[in-house]
Protein backbone atom coordinates (compact mmCIF):
# COMPACT_ATOMS: atom_id res chain seq x y z
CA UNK A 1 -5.84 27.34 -6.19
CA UNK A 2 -2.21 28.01 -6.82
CA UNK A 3 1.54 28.51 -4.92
CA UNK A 4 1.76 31.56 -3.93
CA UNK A 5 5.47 31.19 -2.94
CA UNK A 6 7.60 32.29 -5.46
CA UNK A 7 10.64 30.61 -4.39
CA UNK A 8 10.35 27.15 -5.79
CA UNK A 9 12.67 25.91 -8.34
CA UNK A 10 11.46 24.61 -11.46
CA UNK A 11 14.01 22.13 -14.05
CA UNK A 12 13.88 20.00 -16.85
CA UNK A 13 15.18 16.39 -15.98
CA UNK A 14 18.38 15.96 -17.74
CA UNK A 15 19.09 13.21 -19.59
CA UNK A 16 16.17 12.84 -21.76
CA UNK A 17 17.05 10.57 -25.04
CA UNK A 18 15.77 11.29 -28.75
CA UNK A 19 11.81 9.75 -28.89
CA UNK A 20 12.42 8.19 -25.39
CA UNK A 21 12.74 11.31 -23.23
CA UNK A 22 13.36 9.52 -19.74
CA UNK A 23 10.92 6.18 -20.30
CA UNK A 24 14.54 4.02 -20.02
CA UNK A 25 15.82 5.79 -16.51
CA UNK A 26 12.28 5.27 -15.50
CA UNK A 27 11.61 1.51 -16.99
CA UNK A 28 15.18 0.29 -15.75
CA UNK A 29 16.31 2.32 -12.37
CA UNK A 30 12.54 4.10 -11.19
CA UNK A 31 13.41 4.51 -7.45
CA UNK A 32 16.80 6.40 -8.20
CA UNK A 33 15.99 8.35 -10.77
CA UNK A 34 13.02 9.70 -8.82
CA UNK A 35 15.63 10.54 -5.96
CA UNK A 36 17.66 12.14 -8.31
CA UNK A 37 15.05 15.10 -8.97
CA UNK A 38 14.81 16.87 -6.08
CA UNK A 39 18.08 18.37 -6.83
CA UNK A 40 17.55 19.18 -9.53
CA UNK A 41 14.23 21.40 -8.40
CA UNK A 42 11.02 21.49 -6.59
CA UNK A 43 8.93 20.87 -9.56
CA UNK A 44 10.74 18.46 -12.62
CA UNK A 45 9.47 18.38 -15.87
CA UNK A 46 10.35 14.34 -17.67
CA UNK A 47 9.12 13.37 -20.63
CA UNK A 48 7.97 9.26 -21.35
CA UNK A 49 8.64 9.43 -25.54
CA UNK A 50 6.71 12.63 -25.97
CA UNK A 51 4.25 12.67 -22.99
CA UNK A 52 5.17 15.71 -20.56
CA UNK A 53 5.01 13.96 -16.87
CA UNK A 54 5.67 16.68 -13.76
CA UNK A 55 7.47 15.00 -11.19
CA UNK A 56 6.45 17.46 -7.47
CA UNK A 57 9.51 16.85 -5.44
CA UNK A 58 8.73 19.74 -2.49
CA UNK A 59 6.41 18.79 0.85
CA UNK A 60 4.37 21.68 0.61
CA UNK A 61 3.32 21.38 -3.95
CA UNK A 62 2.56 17.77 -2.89
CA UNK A 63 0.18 18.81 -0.44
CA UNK A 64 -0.81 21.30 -2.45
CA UNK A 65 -1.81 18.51 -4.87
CA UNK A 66 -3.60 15.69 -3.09
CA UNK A 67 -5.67 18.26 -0.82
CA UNK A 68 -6.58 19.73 -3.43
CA UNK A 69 -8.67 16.99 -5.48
CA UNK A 70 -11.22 19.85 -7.38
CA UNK A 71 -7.84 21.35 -9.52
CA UNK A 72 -5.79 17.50 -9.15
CA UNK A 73 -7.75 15.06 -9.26
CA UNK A 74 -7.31 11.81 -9.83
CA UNK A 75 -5.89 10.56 -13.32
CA UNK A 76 -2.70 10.98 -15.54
CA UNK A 77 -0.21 8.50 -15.65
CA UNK A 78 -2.07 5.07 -16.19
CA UNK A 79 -4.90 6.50 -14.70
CA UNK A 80 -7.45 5.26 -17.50
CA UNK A 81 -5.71 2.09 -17.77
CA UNK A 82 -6.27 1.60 -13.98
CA UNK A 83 -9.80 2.53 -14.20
CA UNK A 84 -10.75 0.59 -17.19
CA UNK A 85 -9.25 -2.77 -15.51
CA UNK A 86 -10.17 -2.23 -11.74
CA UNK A 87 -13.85 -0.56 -12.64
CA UNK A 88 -15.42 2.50 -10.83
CA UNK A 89 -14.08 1.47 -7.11
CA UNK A 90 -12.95 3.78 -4.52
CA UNK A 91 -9.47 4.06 -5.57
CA UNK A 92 -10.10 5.31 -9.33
CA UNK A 93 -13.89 6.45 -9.39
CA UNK A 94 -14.26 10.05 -10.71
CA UNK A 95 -14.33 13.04 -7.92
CA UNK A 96 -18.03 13.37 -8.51
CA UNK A 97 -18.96 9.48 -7.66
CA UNK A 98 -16.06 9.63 -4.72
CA UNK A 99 -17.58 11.25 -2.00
CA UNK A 100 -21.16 9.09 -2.04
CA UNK A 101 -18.84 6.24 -2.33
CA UNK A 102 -16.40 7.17 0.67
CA UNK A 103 -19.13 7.36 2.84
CA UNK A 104 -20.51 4.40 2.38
CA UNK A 105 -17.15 1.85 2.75
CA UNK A 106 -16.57 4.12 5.53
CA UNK A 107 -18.50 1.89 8.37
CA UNK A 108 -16.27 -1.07 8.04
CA UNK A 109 -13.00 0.67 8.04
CA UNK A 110 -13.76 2.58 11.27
CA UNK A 111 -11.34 2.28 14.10
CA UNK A 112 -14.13 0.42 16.48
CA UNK A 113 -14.94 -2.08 13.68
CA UNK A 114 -11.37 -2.59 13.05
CA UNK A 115 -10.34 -4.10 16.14
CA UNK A 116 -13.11 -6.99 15.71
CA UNK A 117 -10.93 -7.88 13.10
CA UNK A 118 -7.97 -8.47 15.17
CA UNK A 119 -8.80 -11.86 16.86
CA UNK A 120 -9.00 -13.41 12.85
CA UNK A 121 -5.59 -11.49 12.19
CA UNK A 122 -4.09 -13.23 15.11
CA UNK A 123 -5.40 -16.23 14.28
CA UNK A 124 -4.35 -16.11 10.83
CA UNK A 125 -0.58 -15.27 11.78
CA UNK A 126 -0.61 -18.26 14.12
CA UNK A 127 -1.98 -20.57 11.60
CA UNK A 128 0.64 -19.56 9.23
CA UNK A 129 3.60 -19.46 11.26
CA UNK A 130 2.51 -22.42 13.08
CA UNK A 131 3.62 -24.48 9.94
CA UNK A 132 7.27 -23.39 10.61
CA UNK A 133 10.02 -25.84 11.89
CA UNK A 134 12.86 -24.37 14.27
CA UNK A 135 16.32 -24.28 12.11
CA UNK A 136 14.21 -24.95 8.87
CA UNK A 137 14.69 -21.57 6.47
CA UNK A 138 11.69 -20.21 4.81
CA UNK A 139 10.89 -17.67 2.32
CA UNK A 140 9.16 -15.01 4.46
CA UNK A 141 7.32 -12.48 1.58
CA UNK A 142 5.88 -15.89 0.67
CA UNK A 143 4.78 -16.54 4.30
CA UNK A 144 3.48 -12.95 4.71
CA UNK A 145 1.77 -12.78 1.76
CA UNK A 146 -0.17 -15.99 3.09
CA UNK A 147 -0.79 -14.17 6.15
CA UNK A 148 -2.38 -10.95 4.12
CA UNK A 149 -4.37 -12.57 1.79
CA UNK A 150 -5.77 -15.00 4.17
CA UNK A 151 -6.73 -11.80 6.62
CA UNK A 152 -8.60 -10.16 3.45
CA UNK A 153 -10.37 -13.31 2.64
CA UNK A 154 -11.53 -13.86 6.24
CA UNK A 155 -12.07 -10.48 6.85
CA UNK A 156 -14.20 -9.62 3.13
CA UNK A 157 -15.73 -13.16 2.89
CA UNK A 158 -16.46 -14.53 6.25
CA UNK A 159 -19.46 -16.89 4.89
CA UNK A 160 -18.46 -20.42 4.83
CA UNK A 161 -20.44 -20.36 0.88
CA UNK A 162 -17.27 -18.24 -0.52
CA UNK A 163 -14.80 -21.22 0.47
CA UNK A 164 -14.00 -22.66 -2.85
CA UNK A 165 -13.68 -19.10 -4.29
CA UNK A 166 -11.13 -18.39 -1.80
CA UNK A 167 -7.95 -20.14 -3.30
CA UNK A 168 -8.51 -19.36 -6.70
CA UNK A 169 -9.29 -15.89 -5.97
CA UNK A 170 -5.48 -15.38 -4.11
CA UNK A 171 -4.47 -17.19 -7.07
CA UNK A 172 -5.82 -14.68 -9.19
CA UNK A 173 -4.05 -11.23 -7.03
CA UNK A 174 -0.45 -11.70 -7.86
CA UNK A 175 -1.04 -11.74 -11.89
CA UNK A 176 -3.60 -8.66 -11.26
CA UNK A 177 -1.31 -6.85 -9.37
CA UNK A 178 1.97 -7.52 -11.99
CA UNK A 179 -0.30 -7.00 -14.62
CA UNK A 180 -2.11 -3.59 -14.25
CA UNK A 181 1.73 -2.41 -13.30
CA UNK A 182 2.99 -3.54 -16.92
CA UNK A 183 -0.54 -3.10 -18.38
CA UNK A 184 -0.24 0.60 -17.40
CA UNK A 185 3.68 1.38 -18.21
CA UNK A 186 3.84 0.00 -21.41
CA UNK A 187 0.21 1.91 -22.48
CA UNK A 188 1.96 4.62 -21.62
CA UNK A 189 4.78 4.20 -23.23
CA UNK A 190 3.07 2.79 -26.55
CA UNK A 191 5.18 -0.38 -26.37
CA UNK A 192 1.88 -2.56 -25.19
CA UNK A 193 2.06 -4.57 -28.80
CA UNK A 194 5.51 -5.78 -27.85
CA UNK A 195 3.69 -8.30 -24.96
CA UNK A 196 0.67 -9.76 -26.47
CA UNK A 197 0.99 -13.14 -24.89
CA UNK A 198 1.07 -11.61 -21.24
CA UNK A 199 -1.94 -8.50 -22.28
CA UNK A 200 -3.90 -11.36 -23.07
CA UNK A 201 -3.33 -14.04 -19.93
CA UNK A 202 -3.59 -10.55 -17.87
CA UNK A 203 -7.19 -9.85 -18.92
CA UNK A 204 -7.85 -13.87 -18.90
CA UNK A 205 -7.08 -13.73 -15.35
CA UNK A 206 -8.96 -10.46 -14.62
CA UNK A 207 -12.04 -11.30 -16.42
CA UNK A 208 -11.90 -14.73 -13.88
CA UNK A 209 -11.73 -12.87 -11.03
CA UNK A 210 -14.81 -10.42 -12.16
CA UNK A 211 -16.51 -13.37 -12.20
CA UNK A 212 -15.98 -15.17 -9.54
CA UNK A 213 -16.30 -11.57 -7.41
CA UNK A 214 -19.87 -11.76 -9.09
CA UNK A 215 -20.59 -15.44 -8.29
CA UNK A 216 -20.01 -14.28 -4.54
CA UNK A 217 -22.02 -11.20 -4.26
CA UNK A 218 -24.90 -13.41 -6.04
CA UNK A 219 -24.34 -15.91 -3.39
CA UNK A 220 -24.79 -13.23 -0.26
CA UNK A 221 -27.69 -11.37 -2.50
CA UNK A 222 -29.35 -15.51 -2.36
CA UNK A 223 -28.67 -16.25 1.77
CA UNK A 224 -30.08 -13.14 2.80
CA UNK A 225 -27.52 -13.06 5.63
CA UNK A 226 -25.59 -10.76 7.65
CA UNK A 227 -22.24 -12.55 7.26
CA UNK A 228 -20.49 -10.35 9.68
CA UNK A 229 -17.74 -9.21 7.19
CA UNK A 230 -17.15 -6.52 5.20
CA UNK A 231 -19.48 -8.11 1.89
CA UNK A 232 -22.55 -8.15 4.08
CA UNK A 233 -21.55 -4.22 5.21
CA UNK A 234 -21.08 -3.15 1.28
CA UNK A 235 -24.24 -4.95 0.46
CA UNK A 236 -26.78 -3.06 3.28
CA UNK A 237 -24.94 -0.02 3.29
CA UNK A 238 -27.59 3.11 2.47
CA UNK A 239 -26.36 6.44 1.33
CA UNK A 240 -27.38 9.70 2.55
CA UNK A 241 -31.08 9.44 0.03
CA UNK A 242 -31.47 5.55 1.32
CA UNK A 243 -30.06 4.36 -1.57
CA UNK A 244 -27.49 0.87 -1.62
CA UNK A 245 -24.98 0.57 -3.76
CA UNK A 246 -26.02 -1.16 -7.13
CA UNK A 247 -24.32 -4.78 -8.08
CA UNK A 248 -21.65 -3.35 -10.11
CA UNK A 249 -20.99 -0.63 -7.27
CA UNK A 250 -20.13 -3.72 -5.14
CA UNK A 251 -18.27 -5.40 -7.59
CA UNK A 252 -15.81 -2.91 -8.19
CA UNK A 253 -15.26 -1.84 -4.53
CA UNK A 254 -14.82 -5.30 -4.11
CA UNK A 255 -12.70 -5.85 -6.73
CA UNK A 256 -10.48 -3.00 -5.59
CA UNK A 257 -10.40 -3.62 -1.60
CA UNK A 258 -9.97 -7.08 -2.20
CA UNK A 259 -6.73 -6.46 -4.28
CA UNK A 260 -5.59 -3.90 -1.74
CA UNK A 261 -6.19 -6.10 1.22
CA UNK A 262 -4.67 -9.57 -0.38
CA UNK A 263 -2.03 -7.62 -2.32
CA UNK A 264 2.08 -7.66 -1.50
CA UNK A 265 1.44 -4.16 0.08
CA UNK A 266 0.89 -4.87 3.28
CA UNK A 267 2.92 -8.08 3.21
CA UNK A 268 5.81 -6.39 1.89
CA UNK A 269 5.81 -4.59 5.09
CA UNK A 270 5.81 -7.14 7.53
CA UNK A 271 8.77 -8.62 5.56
CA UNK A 272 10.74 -5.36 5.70
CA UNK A 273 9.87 -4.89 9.00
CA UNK A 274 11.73 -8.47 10.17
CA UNK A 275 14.97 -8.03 7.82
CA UNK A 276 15.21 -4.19 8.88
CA UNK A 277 15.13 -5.67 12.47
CA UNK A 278 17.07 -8.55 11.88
CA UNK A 279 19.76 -5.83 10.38
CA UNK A 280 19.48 -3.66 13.54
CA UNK A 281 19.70 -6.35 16.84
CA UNK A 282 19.45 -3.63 19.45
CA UNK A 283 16.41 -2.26 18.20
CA UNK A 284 14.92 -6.01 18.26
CA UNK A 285 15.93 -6.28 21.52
CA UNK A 286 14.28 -3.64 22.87
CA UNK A 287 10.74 -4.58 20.51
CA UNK A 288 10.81 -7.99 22.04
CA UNK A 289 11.10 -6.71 25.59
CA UNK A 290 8.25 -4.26 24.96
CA UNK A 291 6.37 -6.70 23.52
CA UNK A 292 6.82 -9.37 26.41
CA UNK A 293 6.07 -6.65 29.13
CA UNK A 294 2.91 -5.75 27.26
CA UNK A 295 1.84 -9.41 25.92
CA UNK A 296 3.32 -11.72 28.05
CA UNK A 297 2.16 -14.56 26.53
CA UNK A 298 -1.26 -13.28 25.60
CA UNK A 299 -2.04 -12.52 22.16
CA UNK A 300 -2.49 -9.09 21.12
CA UNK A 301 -6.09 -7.15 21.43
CA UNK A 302 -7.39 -3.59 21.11
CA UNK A 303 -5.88 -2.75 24.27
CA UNK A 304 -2.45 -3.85 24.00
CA UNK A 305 -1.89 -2.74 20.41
CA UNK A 306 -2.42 0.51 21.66
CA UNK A 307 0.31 -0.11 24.44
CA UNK A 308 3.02 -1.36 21.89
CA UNK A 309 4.49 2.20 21.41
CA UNK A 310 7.86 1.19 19.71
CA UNK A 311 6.67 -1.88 17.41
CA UNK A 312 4.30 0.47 16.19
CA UNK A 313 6.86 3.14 15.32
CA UNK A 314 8.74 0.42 13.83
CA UNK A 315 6.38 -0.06 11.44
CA UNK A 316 5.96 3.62 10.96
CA UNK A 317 9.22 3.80 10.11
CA UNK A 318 9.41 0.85 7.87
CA UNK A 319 6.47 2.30 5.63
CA UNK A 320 8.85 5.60 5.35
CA UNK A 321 11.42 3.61 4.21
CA UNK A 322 9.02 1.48 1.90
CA UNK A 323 5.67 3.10 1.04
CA UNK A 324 3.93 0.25 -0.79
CA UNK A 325 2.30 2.79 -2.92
CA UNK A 326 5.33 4.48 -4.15
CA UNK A 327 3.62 6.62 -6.59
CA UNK A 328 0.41 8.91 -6.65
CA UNK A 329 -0.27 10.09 -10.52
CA UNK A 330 -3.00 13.57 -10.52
CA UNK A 331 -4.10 15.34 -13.56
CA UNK A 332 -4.68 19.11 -13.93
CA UNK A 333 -8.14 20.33 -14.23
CA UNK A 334 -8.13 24.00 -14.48
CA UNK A 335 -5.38 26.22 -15.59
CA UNK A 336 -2.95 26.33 -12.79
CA UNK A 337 0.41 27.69 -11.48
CA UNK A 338 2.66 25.61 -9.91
CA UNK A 339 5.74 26.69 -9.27
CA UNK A 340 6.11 29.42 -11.28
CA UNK A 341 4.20 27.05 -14.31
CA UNK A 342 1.15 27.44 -15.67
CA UNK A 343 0.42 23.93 -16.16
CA UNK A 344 -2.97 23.75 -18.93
CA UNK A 345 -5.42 20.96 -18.21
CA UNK A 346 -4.84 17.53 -18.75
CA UNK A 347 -1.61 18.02 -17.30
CA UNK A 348 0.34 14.85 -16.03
CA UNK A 349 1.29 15.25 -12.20
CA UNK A 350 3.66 12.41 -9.90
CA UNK A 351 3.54 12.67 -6.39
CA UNK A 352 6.36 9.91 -4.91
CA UNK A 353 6.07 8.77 -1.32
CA UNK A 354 9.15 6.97 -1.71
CA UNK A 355 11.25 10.06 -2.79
CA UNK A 356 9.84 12.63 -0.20
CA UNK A 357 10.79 10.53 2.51
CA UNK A 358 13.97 10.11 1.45
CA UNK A 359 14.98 13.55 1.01
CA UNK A 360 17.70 14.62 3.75
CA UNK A 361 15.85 17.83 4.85
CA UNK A 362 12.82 16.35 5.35
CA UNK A 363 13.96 13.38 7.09
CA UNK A 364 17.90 13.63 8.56
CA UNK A 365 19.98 10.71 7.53
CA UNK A 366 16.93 9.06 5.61
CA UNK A 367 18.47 6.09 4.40
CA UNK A 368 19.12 4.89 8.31
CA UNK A 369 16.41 2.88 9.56
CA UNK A 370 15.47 4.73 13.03
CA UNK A 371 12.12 3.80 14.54
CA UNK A 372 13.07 6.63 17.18
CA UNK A 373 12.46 9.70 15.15
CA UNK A 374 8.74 8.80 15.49
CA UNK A 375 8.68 9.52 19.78
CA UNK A 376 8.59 13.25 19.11
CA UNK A 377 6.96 15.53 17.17
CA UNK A 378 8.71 16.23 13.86
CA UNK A 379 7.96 18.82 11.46
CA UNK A 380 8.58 16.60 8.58
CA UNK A 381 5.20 14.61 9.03
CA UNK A 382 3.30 16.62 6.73
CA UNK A 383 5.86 15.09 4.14
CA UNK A 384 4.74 11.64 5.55
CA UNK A 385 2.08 9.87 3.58
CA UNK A 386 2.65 6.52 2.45
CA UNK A 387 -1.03 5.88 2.15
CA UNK A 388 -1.12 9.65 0.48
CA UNK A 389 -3.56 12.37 1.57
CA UNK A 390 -6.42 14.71 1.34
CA UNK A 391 -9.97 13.11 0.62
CA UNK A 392 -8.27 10.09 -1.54
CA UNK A 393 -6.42 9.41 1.37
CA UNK A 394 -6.54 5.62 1.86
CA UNK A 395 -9.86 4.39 3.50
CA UNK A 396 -7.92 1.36 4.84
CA UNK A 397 -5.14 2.97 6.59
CA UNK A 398 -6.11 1.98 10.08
CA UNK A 399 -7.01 -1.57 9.20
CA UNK A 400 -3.67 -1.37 7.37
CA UNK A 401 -1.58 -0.23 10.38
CA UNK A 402 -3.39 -2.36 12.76
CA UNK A 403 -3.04 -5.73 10.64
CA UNK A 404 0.89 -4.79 10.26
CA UNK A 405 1.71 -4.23 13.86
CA UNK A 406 -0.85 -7.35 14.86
CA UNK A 407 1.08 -9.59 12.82
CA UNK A 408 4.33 -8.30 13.56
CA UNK A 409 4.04 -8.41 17.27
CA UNK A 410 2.94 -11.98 17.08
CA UNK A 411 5.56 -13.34 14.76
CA UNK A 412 8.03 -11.86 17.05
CA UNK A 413 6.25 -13.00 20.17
CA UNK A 414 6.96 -16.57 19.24
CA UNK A 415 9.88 -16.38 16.92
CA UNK A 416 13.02 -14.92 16.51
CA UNK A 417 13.68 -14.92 12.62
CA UNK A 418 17.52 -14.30 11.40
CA UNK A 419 18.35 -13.75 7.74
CA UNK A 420 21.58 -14.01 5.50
CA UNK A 421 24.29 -12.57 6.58
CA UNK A 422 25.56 -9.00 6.69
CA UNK A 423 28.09 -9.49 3.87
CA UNK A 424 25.11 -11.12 1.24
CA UNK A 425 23.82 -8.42 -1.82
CA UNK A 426 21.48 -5.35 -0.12
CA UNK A 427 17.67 -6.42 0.01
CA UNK A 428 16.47 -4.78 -3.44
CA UNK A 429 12.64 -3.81 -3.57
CA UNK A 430 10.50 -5.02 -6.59
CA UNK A 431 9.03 -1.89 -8.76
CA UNK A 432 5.60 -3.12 -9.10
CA UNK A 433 2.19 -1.35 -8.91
CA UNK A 434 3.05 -1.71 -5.33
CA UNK A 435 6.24 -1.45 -3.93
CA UNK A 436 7.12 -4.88 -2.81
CA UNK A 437 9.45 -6.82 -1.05
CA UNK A 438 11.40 -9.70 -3.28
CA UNK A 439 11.65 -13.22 -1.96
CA UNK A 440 13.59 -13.10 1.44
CA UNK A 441 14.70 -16.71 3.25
CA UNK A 442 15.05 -16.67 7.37
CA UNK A 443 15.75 -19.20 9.53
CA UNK A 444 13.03 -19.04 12.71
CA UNK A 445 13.54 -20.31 15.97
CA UNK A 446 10.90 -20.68 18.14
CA UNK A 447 10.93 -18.40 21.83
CA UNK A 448 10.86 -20.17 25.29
CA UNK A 449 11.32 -17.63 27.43
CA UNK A 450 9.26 -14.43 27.93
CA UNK A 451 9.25 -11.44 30.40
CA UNK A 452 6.12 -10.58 32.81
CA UNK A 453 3.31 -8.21 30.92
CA UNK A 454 3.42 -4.71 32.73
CA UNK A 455 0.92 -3.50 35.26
CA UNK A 456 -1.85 -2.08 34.16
């Protein structure tokens, strides 16, 4: 498969440095530099010291890309590095091994099975926020990221024999997540011998977690239960020749939902959803009001989530302005063109959620937060894929979506949650594996006073 448009541009990045190329732009400012390619062409060529990296800045070459997993698929940038700490999961398994594997972590991440989940996300947010004290200021991405790992926990490991993995296992995410982030940059960069101290605690901390991933499955394998989570679906799940998944098959799909579901992703989120709303009053005011008509004082189910139009295309609109998976690396497997290239295989390719939404033609004023632009059809969805697309698209995007808005229409259904004020420093994301928010204090205050749900 190749373009067949022979319009797109193709550049060099400028400013690449002697034996460096562009690893300092990328290493110190990422998220601009990335923004500053696609004026400089459709498809950029960087270099990180003397590795070629192709940077696909267009809507249509990025489609071209992830749909098209047989000539891209998965690898390049950090791509062995990911693969060789997270194992053989669903995220980094080879194209041949994806497809079995899709289909069987599909049952659990269906859209029926995903709103059993939402009584235990509810449930979770309440027990969390429930801790708060009116006036008393608290750091929210540490409160959210409560919220999210305690929903994966509950959620992967229902069976009350996991509980005393469950808090060293959280404890476990955040190095994982930092690590395979600075694990995979400096690889690439062949500046890894400069950290030895961290490479090491990194790999201390991930070899824990293998275990203790292991020590659970063994435990389910030994009850012979049907916990009614996601474990017990992995574990009886049958592929298309009757076949389940073997112990290490587990293990690393596991190992790599876990980290997705407990992980500052979805966290993140929530938090930018309450500062972006906190920024923009008017637009709270009318999610609270839907939110009361809908709710009332009920908490949120299947039904009603559906209902909640606007808080939905808040968060919509949030994970445009904040993809937590800010970039997608591919590798070339076949000659290709591209763009007027032929690209040989082994070929680096970077797909950026974060940049293609924040390119003016795609998305007018981009950098304004507007939950609105989501009530009509806009032609720029295709360029919309913060959990990417094609057959790698992420299994977990409707538990995702659901546990975002779930949360989010609870917090604000008993709080109102104000920040610092409009003259303190901008709200700078963390460059991470994921991309995440930083620590963010608000003062809640609890609500008294709500309007009467809707009819029905």
């Amino acid at each position: 498969m190749s373009s067949t448009r022979s319009d797109f541009r193709f550049a060099h990045a400028p400013g690449a440095l002697p034996g460096l190329g562009h690893a300092l732009r990328v290493w110190r400012t990422p998220l601009s530099f990335l923004c500053s390619l696609p004026s400089q062409g459709d498809l950029v060529r960087l270099r990180l010291g003397r590795q070629p990296v192709y940077v696909v800045c267009h809507p249509e070459l990025a489609d071209q890309v992830l749909r098209d997993s047989h000539t891209f698929p998965k690898g390049g940038l950090g791509y062995a590095q990911t693969r060789t700490l997270l194992g053989d999961g669903l995220f980094t398994c080879p194209n041949a091994e994806h497809k079995r594997t899709r289909r069987l972590l599909q049952p659990p991440f269906q859209r029926t099975r995903v709103a059993d989940y939402i009584p235990a996300m509810v449930e979770t947010a309440d027990a969390v926020t429930g801790a708060w004290r009116s006036g008393v200021p608290c750091d929210v991405m540490r409160e959210m990221t409560a919220v999210a790992a305690m929903i994966g926990v509950r959620t992967m490991f229902a069976a009350e024999i996991t509980e005393h993995y469950r808090d060293e296992t959280q404890a476990c995410i955040g190095e994982i997540i930092g690590g395979i982030h600075h694990e995979v940059l400096t690889s690439a960069l062949g500046v890894r011998w400069l950290f030895p101290h961290r490479t090491r605690r990194f790999h201390r901390t991930l070899t824990r977690y293998e275990q203790i991933i292991d020590a659970v499955i063994l435990a389910y394998r030994r009850s012979g239960e049907d916990h009614l989570d996601i474990l017990s679906m992995l574990m009886t799940a049958r592929d298309d020749a009757g076949e389940p998944m073997s112990d290490r098959e587990v293990r690393d799909n596991v190992i790599t939902m876990f980290t997705a579901a407990t992980a500052a992703g979805r966290a993140s989120a929530m938090v930018w959803a309450l500062h972006l709303l906190d920024r923009h009053p008017d637009i709270a005011h009318r999610v609270r009001h839907e939110i009361d008509s809908v709710l009332g004082g009920d908490p949120p189910d299947d039904a009603a989530i559906r209902r909640l139009e606007l808080t939905r295309h808040v968060v919509l609109e949030t994970l445009r302005l904040y993809p937590h998976g800010w970039l997608i690396p591919r590798t070339v497997a076949t000659p290709v063109e591209l763009a007027g290239q032929i690209l040989p295989p082994g070929t680096s390719l970077l797909v950026s959620p974060y940049q293609l939404h924040r390119q003016p033609r795609l998305f007018p004023d981009p950098e304004r937060f507007d939950p609105d632009r989501w009530a009509t059809e806009d032609p720029a969805r295709e360029a919309y894929i913060p959990f990417g697309n094609g057959s790698r698209k992420c299994l977990g995007e409707a538990f995702a979506l659901t546990e975002i808005v779930v949360v989010l229409a609870r917090v604000l259904q008993n709080w109102t949650l104000h920040g610092q004020t409009a003259s303190s420093r901008p709200v700078v994301p963390r460059v991470n594996t994921l991309l995440e928010a930083p620590p963010l204090v608000m003062t809640p205050q609890p609500r008294t006073s709500r309007t009467t749900k809707a009819s029905r």
